[in-house]
C-alpha atoms as a PDB file:
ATOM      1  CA  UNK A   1       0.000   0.000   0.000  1.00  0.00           C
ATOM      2  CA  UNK A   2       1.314   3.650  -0.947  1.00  0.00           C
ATOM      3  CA  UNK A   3       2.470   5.818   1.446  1.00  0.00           C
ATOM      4  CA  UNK A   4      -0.577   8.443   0.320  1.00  0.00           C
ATOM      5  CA  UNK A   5      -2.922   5.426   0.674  1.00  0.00           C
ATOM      6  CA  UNK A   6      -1.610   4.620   4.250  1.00  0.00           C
ATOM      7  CA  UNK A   7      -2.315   9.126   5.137  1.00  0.00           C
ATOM      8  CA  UNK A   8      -5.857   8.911   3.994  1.00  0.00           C
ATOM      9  CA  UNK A   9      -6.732   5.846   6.287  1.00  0.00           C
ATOM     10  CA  UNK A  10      -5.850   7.709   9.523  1.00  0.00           C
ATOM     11  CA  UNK A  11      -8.446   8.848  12.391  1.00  0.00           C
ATOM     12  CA  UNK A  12      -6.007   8.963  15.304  1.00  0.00           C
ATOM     13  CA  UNK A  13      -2.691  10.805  15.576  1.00  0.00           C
ATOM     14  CA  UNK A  14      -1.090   9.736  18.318  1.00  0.00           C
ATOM     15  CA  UNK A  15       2.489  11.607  19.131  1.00  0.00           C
ATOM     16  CA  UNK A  16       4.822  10.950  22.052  1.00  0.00           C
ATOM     17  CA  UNK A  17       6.016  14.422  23.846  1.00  0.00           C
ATOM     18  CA  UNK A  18       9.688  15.034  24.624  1.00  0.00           C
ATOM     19  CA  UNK A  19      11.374  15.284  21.315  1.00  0.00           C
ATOM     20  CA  UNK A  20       7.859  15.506  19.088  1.00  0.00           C
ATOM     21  CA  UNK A  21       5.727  18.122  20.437  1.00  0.00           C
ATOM     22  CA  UNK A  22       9.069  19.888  22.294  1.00  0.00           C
ATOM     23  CA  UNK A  23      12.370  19.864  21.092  1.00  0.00           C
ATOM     24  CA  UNK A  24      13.812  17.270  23.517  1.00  0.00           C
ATOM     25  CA  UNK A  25      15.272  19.456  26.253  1.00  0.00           C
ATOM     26  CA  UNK A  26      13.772  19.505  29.797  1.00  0.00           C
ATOM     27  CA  UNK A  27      14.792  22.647  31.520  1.00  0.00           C
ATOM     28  CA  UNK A  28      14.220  23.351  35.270  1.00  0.00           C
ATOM     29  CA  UNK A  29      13.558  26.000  36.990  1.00  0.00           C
ATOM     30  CA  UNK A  30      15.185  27.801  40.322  1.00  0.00           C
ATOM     31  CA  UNK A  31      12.509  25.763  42.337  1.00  0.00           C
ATOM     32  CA  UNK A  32      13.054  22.540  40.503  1.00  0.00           C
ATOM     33  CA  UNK A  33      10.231  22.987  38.419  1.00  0.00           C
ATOM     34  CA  UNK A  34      10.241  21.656  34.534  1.00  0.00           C
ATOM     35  CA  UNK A  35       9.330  23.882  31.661  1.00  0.00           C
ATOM     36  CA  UNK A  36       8.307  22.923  28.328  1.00  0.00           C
ATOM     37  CA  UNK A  37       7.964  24.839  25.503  1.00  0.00           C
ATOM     38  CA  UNK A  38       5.653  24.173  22.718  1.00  0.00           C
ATOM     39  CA  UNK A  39       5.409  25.542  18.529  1.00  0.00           C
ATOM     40  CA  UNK A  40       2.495  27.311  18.115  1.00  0.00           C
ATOM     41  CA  UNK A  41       2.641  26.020  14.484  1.00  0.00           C
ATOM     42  CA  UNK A  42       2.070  22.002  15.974  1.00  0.00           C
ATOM     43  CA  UNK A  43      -0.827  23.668  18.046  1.00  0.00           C
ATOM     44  CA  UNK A  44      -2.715  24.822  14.960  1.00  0.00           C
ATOM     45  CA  UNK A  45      -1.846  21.705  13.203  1.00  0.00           C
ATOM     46  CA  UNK A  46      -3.488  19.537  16.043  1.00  0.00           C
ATOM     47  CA  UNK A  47      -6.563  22.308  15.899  1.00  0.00           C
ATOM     48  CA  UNK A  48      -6.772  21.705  12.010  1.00  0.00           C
ATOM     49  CA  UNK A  49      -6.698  18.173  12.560  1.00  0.00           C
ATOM     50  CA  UNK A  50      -9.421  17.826  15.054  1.00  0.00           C
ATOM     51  CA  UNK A  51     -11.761  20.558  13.031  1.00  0.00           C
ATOM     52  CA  UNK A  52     -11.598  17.782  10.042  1.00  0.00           C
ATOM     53  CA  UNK A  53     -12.959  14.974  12.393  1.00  0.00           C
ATOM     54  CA  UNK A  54      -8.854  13.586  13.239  1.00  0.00           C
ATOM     55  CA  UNK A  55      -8.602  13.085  17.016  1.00  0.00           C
ATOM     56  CA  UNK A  56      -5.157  13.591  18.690  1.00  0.00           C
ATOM     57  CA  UNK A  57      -4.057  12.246  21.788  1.00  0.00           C
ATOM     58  CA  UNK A  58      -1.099  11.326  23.371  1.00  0.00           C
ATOM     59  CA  UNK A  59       1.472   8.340  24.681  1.00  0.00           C
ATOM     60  CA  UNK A  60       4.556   9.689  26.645  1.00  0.00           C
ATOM     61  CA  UNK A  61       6.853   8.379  29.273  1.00  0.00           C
ATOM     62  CA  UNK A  62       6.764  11.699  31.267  1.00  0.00           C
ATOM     63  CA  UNK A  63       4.209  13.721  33.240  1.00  0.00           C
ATOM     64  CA  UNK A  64       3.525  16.985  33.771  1.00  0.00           C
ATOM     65  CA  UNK A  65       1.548  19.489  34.707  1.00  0.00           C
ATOM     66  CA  UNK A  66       2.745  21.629  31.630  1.00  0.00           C
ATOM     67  CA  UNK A  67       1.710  19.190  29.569  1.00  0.00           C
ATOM     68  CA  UNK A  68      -1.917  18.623  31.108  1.00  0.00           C
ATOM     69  CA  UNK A  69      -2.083  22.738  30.837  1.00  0.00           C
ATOM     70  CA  UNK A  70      -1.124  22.355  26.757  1.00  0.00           C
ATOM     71  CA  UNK A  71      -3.684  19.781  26.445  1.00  0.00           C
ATOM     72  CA  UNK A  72      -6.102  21.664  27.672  1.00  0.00           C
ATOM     73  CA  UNK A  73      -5.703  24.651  25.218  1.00  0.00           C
ATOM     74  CA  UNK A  74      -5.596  22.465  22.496  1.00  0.00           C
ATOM     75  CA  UNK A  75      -8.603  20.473  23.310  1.00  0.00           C
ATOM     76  CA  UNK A  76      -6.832  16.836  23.322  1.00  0.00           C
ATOM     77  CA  UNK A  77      -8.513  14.204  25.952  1.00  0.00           C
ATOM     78  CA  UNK A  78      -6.629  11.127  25.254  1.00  0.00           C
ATOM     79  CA  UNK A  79      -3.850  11.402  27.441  1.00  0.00           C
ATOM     80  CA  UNK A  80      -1.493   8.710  28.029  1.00  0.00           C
ATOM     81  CA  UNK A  81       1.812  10.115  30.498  1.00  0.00           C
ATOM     82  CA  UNK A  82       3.713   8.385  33.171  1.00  0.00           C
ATOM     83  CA  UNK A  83       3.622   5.714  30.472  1.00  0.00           C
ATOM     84  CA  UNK A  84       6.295   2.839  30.665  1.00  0.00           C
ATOM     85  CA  UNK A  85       4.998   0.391  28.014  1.00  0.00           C
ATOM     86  CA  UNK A  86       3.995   2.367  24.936  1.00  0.00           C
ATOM     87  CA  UNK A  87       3.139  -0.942  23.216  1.00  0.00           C
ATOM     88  CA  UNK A  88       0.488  -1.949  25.433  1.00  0.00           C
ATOM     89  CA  UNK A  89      -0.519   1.813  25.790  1.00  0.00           C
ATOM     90  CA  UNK A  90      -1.522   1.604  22.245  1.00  0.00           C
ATOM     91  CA  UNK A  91      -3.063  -1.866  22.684  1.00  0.00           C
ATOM     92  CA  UNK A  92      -5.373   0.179  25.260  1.00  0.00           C
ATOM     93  CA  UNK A  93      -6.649   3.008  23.172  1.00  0.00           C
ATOM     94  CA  UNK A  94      -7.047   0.895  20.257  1.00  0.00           C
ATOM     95  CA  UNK A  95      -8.888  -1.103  22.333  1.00  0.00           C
ATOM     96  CA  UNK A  96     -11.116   2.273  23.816  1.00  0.00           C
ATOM     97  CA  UNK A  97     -11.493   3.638  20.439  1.00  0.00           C
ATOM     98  CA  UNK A  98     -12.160   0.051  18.915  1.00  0.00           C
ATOM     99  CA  UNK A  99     -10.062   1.264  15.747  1.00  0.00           C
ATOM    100  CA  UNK A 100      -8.166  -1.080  13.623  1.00  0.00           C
ATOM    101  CA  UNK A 101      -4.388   0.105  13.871  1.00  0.00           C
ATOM    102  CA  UNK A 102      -4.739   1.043  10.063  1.00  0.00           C
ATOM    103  CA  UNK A 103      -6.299   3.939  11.204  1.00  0.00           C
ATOM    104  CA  UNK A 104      -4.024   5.017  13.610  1.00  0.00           C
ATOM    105  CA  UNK A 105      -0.373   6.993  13.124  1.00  0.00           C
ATOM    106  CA  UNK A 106       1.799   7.396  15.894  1.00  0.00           C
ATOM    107  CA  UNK A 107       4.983  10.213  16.063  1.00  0.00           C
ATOM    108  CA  UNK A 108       7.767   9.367  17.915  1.00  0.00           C
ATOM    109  CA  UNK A 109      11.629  10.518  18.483  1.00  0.00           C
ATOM    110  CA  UNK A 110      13.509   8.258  20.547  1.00  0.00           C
ATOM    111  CA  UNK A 111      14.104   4.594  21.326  1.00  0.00           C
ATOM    112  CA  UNK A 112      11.131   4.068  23.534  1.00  0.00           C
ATOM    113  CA  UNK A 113       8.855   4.295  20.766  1.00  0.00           C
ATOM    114  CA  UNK A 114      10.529   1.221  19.096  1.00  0.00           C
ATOM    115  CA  UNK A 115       8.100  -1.549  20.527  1.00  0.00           C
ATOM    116  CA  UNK A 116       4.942   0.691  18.096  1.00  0.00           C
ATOM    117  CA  UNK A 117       7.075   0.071  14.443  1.00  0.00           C
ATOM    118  CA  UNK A 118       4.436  -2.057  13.053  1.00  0.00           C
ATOM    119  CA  UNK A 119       1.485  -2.099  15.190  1.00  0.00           C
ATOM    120  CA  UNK A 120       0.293   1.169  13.530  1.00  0.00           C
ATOM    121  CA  UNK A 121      -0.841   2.058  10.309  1.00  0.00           C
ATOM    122  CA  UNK A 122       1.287   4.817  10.069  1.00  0.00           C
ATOM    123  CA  UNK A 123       4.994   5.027  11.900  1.00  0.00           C
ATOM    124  CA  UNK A 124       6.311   8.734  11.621  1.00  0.00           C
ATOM    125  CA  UNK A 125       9.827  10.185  12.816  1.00  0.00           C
ATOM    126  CA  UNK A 126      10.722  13.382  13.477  1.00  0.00           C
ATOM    127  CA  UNK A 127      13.434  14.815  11.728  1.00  0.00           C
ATOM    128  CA  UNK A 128      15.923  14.896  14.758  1.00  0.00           C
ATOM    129  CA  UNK A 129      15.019  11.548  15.596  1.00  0.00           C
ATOM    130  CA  UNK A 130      17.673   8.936  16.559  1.00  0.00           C
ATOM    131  CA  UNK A 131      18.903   7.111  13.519  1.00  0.00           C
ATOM    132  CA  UNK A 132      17.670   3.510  13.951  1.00  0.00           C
ATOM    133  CA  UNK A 133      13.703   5.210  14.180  1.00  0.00           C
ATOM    134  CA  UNK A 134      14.243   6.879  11.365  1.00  0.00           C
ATOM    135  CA  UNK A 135      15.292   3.752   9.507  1.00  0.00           C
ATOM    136  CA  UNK A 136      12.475   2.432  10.576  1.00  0.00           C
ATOM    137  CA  UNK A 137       9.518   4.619  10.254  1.00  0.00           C
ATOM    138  CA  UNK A 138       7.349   4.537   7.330  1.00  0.00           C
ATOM    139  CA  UNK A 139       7.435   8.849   6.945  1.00  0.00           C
ATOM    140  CA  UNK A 140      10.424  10.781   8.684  1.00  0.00           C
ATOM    141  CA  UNK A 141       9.517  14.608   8.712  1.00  0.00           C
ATOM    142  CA  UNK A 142      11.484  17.267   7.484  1.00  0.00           C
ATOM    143  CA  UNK A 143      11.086  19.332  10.531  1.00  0.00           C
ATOM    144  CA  UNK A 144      13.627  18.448  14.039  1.00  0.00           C
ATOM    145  CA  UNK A 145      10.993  17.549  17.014  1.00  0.00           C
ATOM    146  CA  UNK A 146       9.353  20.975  18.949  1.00  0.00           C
ATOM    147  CA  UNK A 147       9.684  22.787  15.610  1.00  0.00           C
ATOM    148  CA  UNK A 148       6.677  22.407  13.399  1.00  0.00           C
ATOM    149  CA  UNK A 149       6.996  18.753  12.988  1.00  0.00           C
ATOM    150  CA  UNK A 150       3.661  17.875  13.879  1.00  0.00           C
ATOM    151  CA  UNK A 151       2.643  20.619  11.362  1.00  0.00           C
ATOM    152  CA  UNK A 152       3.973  19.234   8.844  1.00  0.00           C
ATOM    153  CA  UNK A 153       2.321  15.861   9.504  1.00  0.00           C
ATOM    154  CA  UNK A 154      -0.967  17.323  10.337  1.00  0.00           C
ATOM    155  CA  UNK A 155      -0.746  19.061   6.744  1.00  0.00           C
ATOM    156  CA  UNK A 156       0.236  16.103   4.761  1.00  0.00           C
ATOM    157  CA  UNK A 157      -2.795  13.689   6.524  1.00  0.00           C
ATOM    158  CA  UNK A 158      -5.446  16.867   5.786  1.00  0.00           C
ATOM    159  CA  UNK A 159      -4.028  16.923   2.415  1.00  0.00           C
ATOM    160  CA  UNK A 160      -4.198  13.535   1.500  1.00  0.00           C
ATOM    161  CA  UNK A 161      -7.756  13.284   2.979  1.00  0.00           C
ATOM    162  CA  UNK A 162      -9.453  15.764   0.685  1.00  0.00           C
ATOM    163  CA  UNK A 163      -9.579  18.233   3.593  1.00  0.00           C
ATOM    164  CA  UNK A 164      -7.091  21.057   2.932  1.00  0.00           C
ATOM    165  CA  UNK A 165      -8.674  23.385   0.882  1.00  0.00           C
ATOM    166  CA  UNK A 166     -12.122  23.251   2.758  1.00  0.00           C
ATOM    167  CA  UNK A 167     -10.413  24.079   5.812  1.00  0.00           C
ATOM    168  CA  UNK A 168      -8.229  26.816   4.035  1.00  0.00           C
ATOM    169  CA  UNK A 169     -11.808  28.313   3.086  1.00  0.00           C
ATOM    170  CA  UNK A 170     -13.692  28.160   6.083  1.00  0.00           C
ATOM    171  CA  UNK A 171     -13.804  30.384   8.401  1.00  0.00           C
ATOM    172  CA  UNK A 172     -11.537  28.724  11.166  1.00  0.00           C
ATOM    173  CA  UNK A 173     -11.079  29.735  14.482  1.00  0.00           C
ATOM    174  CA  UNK A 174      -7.441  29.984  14.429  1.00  0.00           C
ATOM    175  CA  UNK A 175      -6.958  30.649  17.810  1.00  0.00           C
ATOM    176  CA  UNK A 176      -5.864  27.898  20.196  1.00  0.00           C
ATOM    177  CA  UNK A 177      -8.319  28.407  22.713  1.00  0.00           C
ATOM    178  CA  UNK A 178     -11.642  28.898  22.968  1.00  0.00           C
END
């Protein structure tokens, strides 16, 4: 099956965190406190995603109250942190969602994400990820994680899905919250 074939099958986007929707680095604060720092380009990606019917959630070893706060703006429920076992993380939600994996994609970074090759429909690098992912991922973006990577994804899936050009002319709310 094409690679364009494999896009237009997808209702789930799931993405891991550190490294995907951030650039990898985990800063702390004075008071021991992490930071994260998010694109707003992935944010309105995710938004254009959901407005054509594509849920995103998320499977990631870490958690955070920074991330629970992001989720929130961007309106994403299925949230999967603290997570040691990604594989049977994913055997959950495909379980919750009852979808086949054909219609899920997951975006990952780094060696945890291994166990997923090839229980997805659609396996997806980032850019920046480490070399034996990107060997084995069925896409590799273009962009490094925490810099429009899931973006570009989130483009590509609304373009092969017919939904691109509706959602360039409707009248979106482009804003990340409500």
């Amino acid at each position: 099956m094409t690679l364009s074939a494999r896009q237009q099958k997808i209702r789930l986007l799931l993405l891991d965190v550190d490294g995907v929707l951030t650039d990898g680095r985990i800063p702390y604060n004075d008071q021991g406190l992490q930071t994260q720092s998010y694109h707003a380009r992935d944010g309105l990606g995710i938004r254009l995603l959901q407005a054509a019917g594509i849920e995103v959630g998320l499977i990631t070893g870490r958690a955070t109250r920074a991330l629970h706060h992001r989720c929130q703006d961007l309106g994403i429920d299925l949230i999967k942190d603290g997570i040691q076992d990604k594989a049977r993380a994913l055997a959950e939600v495909l379980a919750e969602k009852g979808l086949p994996q054909e219609a899920v994609a997951f975006m990952g970074d780094d060696l945890p994400e291994l166990p997923l090759v090839g229980r997805v429909g659609l396996f997806i690098a980032v850019g920046d990820a480490h070399a034996l992912l990107r060997r084995k991922a069925d896409w590799v973006t273009q962009a490094p994680g925490g810099s429009g990577a899931v973006r570009e994804v989130a483009e590509v899936l609304l373009q092969a899905q017919g939904h691109w050009e509706r959602l360039l002319a409707t009248k979106f709310d482009y804003h990340e919250t409500d």
